[in-house]
C-alpha atoms as a PDB file:
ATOM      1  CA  UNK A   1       0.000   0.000   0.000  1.00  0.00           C
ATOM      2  CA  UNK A   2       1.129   3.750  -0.836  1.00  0.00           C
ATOM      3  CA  UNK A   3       0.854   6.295   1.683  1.00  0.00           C
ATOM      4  CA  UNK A   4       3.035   8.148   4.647  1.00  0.00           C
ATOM      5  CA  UNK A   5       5.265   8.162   6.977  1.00  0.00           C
ATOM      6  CA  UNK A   6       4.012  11.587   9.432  1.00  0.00           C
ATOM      7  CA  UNK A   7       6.806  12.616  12.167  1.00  0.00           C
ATOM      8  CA  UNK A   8       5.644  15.680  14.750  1.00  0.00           C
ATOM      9  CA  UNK A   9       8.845  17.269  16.387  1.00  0.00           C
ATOM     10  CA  UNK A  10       8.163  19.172  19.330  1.00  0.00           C
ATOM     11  CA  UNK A  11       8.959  19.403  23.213  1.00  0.00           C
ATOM     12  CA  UNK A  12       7.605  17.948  26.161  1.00  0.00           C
ATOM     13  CA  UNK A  13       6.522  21.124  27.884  1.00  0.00           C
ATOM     14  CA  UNK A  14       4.275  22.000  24.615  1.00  0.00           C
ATOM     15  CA  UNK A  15       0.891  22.175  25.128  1.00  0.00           C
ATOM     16  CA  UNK A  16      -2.288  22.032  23.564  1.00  0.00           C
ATOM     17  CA  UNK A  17      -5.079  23.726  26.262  1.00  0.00           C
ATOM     18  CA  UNK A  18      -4.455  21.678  29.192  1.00  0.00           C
ATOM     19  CA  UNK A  19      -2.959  19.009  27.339  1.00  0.00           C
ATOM     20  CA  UNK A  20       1.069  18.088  26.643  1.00  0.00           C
ATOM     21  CA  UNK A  21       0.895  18.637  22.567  1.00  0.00           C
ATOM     22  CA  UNK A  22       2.461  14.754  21.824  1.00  0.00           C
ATOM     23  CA  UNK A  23      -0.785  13.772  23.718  1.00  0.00           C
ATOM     24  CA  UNK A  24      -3.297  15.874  21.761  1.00  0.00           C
ATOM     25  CA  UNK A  25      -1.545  14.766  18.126  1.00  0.00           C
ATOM     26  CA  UNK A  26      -1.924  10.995  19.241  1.00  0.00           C
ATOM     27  CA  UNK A  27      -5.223  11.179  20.309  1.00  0.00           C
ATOM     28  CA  UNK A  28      -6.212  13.137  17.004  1.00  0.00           C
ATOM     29  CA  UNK A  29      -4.891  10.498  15.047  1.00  0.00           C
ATOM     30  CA  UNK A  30      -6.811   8.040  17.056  1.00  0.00           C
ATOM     31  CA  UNK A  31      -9.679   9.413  16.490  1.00  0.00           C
ATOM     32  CA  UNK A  32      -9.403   9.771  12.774  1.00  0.00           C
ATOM     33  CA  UNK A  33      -8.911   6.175  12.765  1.00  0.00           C
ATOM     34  CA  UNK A  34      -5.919   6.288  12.475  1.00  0.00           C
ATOM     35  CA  UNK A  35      -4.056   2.529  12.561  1.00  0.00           C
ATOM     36  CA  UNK A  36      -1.298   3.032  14.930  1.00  0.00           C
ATOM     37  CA  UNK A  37       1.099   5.919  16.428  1.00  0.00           C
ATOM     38  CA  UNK A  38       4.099   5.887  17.937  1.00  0.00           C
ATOM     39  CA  UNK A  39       5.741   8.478  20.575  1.00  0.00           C
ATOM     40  CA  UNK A  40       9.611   8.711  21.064  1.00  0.00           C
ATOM     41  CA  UNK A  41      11.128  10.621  23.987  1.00  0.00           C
ATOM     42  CA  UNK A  42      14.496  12.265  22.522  1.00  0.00           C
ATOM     43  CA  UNK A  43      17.726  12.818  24.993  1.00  0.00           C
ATOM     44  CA  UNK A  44      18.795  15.626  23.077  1.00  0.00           C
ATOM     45  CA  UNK A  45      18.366  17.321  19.823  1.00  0.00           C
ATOM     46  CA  UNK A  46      18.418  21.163  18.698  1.00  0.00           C
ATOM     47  CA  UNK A  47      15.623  22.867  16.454  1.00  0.00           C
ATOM     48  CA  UNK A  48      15.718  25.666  13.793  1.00  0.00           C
ATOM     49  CA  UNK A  49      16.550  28.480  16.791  1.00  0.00           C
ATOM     50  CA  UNK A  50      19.888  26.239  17.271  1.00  0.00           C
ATOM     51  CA  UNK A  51      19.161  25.884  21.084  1.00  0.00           C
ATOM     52  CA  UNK A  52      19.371  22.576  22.969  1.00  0.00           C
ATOM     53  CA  UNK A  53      16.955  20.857  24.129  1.00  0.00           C
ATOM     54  CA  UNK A  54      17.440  17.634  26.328  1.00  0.00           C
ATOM     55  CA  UNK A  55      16.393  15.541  29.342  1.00  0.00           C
ATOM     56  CA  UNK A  56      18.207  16.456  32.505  1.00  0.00           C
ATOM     57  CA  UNK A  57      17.295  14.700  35.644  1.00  0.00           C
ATOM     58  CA  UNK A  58      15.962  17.699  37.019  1.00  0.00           C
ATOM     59  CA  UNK A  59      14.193  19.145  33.812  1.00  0.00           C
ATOM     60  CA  UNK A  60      12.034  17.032  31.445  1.00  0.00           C
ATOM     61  CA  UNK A  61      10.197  19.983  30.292  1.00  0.00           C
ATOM     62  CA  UNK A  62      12.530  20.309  27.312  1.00  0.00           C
ATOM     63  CA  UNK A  63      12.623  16.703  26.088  1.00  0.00           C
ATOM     64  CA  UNK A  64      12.878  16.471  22.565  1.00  0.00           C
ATOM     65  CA  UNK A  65       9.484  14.485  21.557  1.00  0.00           C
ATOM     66  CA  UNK A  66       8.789  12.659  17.957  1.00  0.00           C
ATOM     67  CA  UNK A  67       5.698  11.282  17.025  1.00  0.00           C
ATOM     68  CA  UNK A  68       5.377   8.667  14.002  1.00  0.00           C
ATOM     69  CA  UNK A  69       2.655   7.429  12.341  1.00  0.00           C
ATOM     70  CA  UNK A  70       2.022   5.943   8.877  1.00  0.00           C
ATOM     71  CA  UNK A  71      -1.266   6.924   6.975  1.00  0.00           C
ATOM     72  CA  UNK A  72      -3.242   6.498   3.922  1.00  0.00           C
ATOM     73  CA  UNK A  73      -3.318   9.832   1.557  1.00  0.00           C
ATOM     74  CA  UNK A  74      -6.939  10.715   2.673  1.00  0.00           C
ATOM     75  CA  UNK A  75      -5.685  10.222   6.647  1.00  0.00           C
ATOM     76  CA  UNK A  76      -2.688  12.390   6.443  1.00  0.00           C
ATOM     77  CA  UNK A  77      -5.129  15.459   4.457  1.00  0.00           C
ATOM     78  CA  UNK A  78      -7.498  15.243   7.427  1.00  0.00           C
ATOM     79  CA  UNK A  79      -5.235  15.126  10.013  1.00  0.00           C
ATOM     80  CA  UNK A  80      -3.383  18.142   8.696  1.00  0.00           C
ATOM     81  CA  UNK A  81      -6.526  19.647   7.946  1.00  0.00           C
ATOM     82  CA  UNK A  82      -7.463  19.413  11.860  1.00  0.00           C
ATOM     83  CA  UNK A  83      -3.939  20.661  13.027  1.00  0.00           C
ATOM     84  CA  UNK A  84      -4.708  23.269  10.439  1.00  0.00           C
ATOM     85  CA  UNK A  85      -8.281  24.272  12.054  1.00  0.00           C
ATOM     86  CA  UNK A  86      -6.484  23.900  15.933  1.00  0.00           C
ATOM     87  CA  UNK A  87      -3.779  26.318  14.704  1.00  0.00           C
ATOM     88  CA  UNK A  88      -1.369  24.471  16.402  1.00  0.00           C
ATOM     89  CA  UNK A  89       1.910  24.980  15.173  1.00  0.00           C
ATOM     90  CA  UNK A  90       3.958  22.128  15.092  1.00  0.00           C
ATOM     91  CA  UNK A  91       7.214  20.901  12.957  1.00  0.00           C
ATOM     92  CA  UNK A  92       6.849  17.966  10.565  1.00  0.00           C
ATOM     93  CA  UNK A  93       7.887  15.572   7.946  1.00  0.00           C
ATOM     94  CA  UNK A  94       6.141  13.641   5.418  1.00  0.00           C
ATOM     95  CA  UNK A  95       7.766  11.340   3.293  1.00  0.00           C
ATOM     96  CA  UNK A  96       5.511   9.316   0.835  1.00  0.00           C
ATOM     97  CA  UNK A  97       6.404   5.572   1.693  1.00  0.00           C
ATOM     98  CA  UNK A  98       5.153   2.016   0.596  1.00  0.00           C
ATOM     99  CA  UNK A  99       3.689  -0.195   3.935  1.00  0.00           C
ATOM    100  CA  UNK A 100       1.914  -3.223   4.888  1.00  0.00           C
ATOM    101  CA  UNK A 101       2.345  -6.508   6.774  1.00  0.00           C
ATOM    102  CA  UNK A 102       4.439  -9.301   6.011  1.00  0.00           C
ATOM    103  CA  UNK A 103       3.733 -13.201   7.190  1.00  0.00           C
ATOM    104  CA  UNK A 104       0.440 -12.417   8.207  1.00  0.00           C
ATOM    105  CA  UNK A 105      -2.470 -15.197   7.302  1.00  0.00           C
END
């Protein structure tokens, strides 16, 4: 199957209303029926600004966070479409990738 591969870059401290940003893209992409999501906690990593970001022992709050997800044309045009609406502004990739399952009956 044709689609692709979505990554979100952001920080742990970003928020959408009450809720940490990583959380509010996952559970969009649940709801738009998405098939599966994955969030990565970074160590360290730097955006466009240059400045580091990384998880300290005493700081999370500036933890690099990816999520990943791989989606169907249609999906990823109404999921951007809803960050669109939100006006959330978030960093991402899309790369157009090939997918599916192998050695299942």
């Amino acid at each position: 199957m044709k689609g692709y591969q979505l990554e979100f870059f952001m920080e742990q401290n970003k928020r959408k209303g009450h809720q940490a940003l990583y959380e509010w893209v996952l559970d969009l992409a649940r709801q738009e029926g998405i098939a599966g999501a994955t969030v990565f906690m970074g160590a360290m990593g730097f955006g466009h600004h240059s400045r580091l970001h990384s998880a300290h022992f005493f700081e999370l709050a500036d933890q690099p966070v990816l999520v990943t997800m791989v989606v169907k044309e249609d999906e990823s045009n109404r999921l951007f479409d809803l960050i669109r609406q939100e006006k959330v502004p978030v960093f991402y990739v899309k790369m157009p990738v090939e997918f599916g399952t192998l050695g299942a009956d």
